[in-house]
Protein backbone atom coordinates (compact mmCIF):
# COMPACT_ATOMS: atom_id res chain seq x y z
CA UNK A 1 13.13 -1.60 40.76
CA UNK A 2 10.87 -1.30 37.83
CA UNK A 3 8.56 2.15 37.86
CA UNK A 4 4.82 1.81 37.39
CA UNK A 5 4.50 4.08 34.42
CA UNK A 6 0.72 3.26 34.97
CA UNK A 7 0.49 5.23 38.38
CA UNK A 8 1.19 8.25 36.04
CA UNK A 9 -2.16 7.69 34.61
CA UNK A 10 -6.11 7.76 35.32
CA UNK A 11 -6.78 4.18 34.17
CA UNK A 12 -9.12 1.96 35.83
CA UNK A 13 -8.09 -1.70 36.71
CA UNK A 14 -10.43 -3.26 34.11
CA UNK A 15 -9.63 -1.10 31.20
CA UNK A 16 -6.54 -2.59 29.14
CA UNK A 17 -6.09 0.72 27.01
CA UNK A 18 -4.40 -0.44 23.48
CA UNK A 19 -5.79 2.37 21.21
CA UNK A 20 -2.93 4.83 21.62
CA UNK A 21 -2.53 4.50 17.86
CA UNK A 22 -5.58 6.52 17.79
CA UNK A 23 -5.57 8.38 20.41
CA UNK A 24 -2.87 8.72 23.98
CA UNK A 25 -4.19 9.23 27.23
CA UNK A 26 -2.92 12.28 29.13
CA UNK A 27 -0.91 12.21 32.77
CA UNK A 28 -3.01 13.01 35.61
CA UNK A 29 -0.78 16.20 35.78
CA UNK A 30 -1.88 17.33 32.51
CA UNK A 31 -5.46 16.71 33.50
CA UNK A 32 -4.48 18.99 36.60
CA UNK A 33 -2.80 21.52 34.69
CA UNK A 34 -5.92 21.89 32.04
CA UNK A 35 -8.56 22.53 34.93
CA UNK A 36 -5.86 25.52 36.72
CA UNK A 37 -5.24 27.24 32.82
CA UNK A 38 -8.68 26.44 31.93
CA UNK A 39 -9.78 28.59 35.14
CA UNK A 40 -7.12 31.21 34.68
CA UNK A 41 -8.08 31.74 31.05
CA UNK A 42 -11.49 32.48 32.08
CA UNK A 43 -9.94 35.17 35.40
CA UNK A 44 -10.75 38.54 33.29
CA UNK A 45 -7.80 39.81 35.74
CA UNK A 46 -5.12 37.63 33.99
CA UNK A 47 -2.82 38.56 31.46
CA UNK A 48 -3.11 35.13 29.89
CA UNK A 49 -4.19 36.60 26.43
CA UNK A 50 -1.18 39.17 26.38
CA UNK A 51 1.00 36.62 26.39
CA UNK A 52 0.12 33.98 23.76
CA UNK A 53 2.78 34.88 21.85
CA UNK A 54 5.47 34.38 24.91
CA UNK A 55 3.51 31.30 26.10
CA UNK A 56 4.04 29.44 22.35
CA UNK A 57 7.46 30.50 22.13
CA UNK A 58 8.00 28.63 25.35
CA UNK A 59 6.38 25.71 23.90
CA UNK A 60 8.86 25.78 20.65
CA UNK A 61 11.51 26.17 23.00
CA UNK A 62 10.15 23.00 24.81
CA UNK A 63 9.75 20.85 21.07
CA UNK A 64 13.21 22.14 20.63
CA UNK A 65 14.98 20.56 23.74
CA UNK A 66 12.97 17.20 22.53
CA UNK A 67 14.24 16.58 19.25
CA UNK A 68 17.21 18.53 19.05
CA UNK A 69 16.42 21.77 17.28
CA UNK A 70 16.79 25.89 17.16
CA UNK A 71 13.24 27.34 17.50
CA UNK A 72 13.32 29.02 15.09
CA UNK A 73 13.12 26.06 12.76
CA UNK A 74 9.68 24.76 14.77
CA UNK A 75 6.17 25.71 13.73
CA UNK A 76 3.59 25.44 16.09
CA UNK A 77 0.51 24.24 13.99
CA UNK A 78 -3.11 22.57 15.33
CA UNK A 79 -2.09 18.97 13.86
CA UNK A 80 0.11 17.14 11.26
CA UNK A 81 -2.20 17.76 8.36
CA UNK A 82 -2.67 21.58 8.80
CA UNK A 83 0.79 22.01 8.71
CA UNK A 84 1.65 19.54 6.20
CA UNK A 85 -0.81 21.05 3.55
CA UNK A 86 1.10 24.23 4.30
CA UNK A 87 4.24 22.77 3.45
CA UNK A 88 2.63 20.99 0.28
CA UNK A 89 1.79 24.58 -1.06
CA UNK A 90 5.78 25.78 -0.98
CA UNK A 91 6.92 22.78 -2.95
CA UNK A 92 7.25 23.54 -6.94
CA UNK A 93 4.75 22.23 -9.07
CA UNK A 94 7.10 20.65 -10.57
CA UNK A 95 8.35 18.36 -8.13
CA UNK A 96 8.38 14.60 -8.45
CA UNK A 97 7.44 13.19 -5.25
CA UNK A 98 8.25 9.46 -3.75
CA UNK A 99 5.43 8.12 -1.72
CA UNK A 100 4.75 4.51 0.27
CA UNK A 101 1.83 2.92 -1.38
CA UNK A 102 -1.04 2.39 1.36
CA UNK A 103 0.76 5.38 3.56
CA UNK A 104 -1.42 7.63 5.78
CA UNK A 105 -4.46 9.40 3.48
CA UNK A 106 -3.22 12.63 5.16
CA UNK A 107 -0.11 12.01 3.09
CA UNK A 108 -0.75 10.34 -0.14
CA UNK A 109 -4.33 11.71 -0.88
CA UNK A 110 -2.98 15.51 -0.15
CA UNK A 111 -0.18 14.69 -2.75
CA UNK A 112 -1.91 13.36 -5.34
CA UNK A 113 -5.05 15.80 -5.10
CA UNK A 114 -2.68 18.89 -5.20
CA UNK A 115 -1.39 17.11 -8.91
CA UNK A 116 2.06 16.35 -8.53
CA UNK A 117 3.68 14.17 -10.35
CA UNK A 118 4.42 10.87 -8.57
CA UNK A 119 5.49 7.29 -7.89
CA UNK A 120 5.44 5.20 -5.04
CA UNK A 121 7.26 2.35 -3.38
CA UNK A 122 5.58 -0.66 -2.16
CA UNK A 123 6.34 -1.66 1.83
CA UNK A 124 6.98 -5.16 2.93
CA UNK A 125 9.97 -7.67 4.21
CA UNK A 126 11.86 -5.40 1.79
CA UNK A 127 11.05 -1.91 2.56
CA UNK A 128 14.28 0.05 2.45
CA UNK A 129 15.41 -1.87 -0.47
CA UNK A 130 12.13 -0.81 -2.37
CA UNK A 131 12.86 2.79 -1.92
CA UNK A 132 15.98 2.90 -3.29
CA UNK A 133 14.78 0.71 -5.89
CA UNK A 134 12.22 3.68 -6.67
CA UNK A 135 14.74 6.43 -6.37
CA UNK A 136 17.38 5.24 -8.85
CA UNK A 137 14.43 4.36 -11.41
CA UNK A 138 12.05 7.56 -11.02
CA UNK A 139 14.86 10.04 -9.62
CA UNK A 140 12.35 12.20 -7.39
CA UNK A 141 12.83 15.10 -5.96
CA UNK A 142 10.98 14.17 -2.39
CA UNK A 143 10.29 11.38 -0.46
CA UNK A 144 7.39 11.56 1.61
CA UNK A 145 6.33 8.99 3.99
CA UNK A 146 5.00 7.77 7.65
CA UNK A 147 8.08 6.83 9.65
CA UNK A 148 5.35 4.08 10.99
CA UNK A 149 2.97 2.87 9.39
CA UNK A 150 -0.92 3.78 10.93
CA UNK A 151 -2.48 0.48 9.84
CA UNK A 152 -0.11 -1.93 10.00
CA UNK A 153 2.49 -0.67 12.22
CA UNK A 154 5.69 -1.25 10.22
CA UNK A 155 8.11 0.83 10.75
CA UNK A 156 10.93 2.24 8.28
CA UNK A 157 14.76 1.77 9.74
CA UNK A 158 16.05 5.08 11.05
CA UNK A 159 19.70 4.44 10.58
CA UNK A 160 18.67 4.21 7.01
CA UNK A 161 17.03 7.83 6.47
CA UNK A 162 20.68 8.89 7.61
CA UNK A 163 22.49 7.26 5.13
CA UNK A 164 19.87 7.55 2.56
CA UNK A 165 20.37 11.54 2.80
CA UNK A 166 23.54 10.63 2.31
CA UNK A 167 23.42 8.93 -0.66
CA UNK A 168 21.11 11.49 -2.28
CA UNK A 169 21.59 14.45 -0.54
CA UNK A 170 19.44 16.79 -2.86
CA UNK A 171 16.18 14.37 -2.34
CA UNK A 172 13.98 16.41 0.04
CA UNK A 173 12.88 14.25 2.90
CA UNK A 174 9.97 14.51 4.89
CA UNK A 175 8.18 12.36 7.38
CA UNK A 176 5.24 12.66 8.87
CA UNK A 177 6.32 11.29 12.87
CA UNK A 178 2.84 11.19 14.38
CA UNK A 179 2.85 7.21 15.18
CA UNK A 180 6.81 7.24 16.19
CA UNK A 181 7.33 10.39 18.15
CA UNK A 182 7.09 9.68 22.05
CA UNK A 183 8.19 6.46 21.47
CA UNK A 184 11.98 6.59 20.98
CA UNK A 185 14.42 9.16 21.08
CA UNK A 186 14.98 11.28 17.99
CA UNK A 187 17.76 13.54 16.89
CA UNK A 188 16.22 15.91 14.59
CA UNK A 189 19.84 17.15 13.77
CA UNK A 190 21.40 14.08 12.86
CA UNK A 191 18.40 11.81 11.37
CA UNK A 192 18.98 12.72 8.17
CA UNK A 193 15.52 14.33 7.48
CA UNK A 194 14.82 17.65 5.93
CA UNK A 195 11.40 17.91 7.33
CA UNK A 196 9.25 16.31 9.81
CA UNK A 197 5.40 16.97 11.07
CA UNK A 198 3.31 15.53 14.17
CA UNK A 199 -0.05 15.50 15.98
CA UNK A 200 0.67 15.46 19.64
CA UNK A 201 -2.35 13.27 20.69
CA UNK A 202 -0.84 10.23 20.26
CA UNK A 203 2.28 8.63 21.79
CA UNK A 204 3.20 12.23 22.57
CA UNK A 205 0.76 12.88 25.16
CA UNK A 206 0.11 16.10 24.15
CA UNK A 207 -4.11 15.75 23.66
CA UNK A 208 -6.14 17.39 20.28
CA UNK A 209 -5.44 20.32 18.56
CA UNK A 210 -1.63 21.00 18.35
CA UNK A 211 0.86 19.73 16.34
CA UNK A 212 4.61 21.23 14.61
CA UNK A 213 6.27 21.37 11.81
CA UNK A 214 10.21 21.08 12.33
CA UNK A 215 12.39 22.14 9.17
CA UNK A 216 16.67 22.12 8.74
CA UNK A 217 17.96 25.32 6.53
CA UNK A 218 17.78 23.34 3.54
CA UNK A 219 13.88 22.69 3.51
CA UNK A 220 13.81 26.43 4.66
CA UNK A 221 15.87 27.18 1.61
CA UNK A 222 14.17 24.86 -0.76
CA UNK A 223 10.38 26.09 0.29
CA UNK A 224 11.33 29.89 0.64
CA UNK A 225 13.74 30.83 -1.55
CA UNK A 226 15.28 34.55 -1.72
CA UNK A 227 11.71 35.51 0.04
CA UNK A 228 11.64 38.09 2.67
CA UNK A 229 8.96 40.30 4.55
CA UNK A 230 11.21 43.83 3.72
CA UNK A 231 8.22 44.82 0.87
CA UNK A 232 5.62 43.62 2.92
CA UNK A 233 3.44 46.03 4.95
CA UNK A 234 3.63 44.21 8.08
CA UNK A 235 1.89 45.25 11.15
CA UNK A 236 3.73 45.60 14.34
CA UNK A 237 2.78 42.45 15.63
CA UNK A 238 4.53 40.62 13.31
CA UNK A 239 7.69 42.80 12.88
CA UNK A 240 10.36 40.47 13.80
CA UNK A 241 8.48 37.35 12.48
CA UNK A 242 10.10 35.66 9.33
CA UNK A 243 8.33 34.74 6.10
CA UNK A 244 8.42 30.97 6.90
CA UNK A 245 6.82 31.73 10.22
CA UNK A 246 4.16 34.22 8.81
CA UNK A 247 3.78 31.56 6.66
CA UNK A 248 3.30 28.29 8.38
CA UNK A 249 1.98 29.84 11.77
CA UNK A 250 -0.72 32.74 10.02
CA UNK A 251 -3.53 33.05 12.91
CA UNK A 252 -3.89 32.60 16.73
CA UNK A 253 -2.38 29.13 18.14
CA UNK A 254 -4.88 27.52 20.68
CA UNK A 255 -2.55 28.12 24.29
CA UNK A 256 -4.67 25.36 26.14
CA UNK A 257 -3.70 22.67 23.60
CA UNK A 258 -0.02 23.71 23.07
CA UNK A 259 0.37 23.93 26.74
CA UNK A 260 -0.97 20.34 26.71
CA UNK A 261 1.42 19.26 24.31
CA UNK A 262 4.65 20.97 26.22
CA UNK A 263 3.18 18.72 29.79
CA UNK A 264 2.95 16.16 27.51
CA UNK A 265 7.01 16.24 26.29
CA UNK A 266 7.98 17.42 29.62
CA UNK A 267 6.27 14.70 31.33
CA UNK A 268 8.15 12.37 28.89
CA UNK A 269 11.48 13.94 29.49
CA UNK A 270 11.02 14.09 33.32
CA UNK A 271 10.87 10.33 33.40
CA UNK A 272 13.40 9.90 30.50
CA UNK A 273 12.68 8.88 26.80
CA UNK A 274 14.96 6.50 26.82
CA UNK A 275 13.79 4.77 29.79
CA UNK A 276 10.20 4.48 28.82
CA UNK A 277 11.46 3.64 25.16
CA UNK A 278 13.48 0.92 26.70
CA UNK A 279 10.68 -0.23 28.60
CA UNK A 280 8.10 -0.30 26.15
CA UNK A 281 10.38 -2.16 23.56
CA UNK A 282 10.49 -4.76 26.12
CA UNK A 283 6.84 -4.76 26.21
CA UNK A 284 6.44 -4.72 22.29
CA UNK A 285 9.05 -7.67 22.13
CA UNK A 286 7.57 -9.83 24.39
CA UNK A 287 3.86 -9.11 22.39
CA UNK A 288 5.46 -9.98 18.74
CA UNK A 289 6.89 -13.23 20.20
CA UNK A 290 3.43 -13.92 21.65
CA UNK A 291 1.07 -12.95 18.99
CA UNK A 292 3.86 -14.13 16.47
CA UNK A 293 3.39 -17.86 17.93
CA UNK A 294 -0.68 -17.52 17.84
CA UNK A 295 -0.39 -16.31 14.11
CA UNK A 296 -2.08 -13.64 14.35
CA UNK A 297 0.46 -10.99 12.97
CA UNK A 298 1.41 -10.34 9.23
CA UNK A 299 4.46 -12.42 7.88
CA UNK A 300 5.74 -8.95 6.56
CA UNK A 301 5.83 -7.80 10.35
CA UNK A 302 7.50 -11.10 11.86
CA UNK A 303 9.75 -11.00 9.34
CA UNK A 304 11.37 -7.63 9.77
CA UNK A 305 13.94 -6.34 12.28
CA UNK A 306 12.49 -3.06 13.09
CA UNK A 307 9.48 -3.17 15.28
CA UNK A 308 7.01 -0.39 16.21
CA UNK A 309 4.59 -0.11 18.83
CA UNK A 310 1.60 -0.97 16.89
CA UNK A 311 0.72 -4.23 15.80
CA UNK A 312 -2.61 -5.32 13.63
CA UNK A 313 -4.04 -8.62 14.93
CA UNK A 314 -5.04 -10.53 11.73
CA UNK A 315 -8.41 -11.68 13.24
CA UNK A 316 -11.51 -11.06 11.62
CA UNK A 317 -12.93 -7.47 12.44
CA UNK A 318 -16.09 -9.25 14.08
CA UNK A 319 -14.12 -9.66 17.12
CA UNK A 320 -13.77 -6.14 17.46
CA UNK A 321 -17.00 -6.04 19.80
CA UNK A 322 -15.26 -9.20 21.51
CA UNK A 323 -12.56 -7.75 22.74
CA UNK A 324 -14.35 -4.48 23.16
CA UNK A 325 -16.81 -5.94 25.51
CA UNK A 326 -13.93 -7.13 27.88
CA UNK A 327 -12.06 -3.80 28.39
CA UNK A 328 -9.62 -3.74 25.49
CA UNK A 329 -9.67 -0.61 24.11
CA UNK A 330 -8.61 -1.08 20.60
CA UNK A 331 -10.03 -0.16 16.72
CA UNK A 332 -10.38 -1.87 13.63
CA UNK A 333 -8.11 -1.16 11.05
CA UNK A 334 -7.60 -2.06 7.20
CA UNK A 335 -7.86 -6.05 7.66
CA UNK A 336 -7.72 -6.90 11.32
CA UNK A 337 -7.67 -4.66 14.65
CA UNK A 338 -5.04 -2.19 15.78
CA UNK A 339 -3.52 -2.17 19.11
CA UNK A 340 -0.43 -0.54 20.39
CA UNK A 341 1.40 -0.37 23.48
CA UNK A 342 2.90 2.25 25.06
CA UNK A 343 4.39 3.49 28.78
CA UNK A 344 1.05 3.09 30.65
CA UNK A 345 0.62 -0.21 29.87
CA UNK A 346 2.03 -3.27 31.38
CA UNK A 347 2.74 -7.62 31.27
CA UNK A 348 -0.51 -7.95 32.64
CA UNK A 349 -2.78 -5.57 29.99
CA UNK A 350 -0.28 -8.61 27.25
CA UNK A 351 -1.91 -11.33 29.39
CA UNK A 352 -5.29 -9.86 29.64
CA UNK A 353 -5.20 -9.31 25.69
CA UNK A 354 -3.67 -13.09 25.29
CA UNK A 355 -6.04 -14.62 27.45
CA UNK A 356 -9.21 -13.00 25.49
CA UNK A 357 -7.92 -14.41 22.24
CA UNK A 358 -7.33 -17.60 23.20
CA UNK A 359 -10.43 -18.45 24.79
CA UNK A 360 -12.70 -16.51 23.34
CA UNK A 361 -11.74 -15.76 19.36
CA UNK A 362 -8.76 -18.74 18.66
CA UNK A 363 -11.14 -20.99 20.54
């Protein structure tokens, strides 16, 4: 018997929510859980404020169980782009970085307005290819990239980051997971990355203002080398704390939003990854074959194996309003519109979608 992943949800019959890509819906018992911490936060009589420290460390504890990982290799951060700046700031100056041409601003434009030196790759039928293309010619020191791609969904083969860190095993790799994680299972241990970031407030669940940073002992050596706090005046709320964590996690963490987060991966691993993942594929499968046939999607995206779960309807951004108007939630993005799929959504939110563009924009 197939679960109704939508039950899980607050979603009213005529809405056909497609904008995950920029933005998730949280599970009616996160919604419950914010309005009980909300009104224990503001209970002078709790000891909710003692314990931030505790409470975050349970929420690392939670990342860790997700993707595989000690603790004390997560950062807790606000978003993706906080903690990715951080990072930015540890890498030498003279590093040559590898970047995906049209990648997430977050990622290219912090690159390239910090001054490093770098190249990039360009993504279509031949993405994988391209990159190694780009390494053996430019021989950079990083790769930096979306694992999926925000505008047009594409999504770089896993099983290839594995045996690409095998092939180059000094290239620092780091990805930025924000429009994958939530939507598969991931192995931080044995995916073959050095470093990967997220925002929680997409396919994760987790709602605005948290995020983490997850790094393997090489980053940690590569972006803190021989450092150590033993000449540092540190005050006794930090004694115990490395330099990487005084580093990447500085000031107070918001609780409410990294509480939201750990519902949001608990919620996710109460129901099983892989059965939501397997469910969802389904889903995405049956959309490319749909949309593929109305020729509406990019050749580059028909064309290649791996699939995410965004697509970008090549229809002219006019329809936006259209399809707006009728319940689909959904955003214009770099030539067409943006839609994604995920666990809350079902055959008939496809067939509501479907029906739209075929009588009212393929007309």
């Amino acid at each position: 018997m197939q679960v109704n992943y939508k039950s899980y949800f607050d979603i009213p019959d005529d809405v056909c929510y497609l904008t995950t890509p920029g933005s998730g819906l949280l599970p009616t018992a996160s919604k419950n859980w914010r309005k009980e911490r909300d009104a224990d936060f503001f209970d002078t009589t709790t000891d909710l404020r003692e314990k931030q420290g505790e409470f975050n460390q349970a929420v690392k504890k939670s990342i860790g169980e997700f993707f595989n990982i000690a603790p004390d290799h997560i950062y807790n951060t606000s978003n993706f782009s906080t903690g990715f700046n951080a990072l930015l700031g540890r890498l030498p100056q003279q590093a040559k970085v590898l970047l995906l041409e049209g990648d997430y601003p977050s990622v290219n434009f912090s690159v390239i307005l910090r001054g490093f030196q770098y190249v990039t790759a360009p993504i279509d039928e031949q993405l994988e290819d391209n990159i190694i293309e780009a390494i053996k010619k430019h021989q950079p020191t990083v790769f930096i990239f979306s694992i999926v791609q925000y505008i047009s969904g594409i999504k770089i083969n896993i099983e290839f980051i594995k045996q690409l860190k095998t092939q180059f095993p000094e290239l620092l790799i780091i990805g930025d997971g924000t429009q994958y994680f939530g939507t598969e299972v991931f192995d931080f241990s044995q995916s073959g990355f050095d470093v990967v970031g997220a925002s929680g407030y997409k396919w994760l669940l987790g709602g605005y203002g948290n995020g983490f940073i997850l790094a393997n002992d090489y980053a940690k050596h590569m972006l803190f080398p021989e450092l150590s706090t033993e000449n540092i005046e540190i005050d006794s709320m930090w004694v115990g704390k490395n330099i990487d964590q005084l580093y990447f996690e500085p000031g107070h963490i918001d609780t409410l939003a990294q509480g939201t987060l750990q519902k949001g991966l608990q919620f996710l691993t109460e129901l099983g990854l892989e059965n939501t993942a397997s469910y969802t594929h389904r889903l995405v499968q049956l959309a490319k074959d749909e949309l593929s046939k109305r020729r509406i999607l990019s050749q580059t995206v028909i064309n290649r194996a791996e699939t995410s779960t965004i697509f970008n309807l090549q229809i002219d951004q006019e329809h936006f309003h259209t399809l707006m108007e009728h319940n689909i939630k959904c955003f214009p993005r770099g030539n067409g519109i943006r839609i994604g799929f995920h666990l809350y959504n079902d055959e008939s939110d496809l067939e509501k979608l479907l029906r739209i563009i075929d009588t009212k924009i393929l007309k």
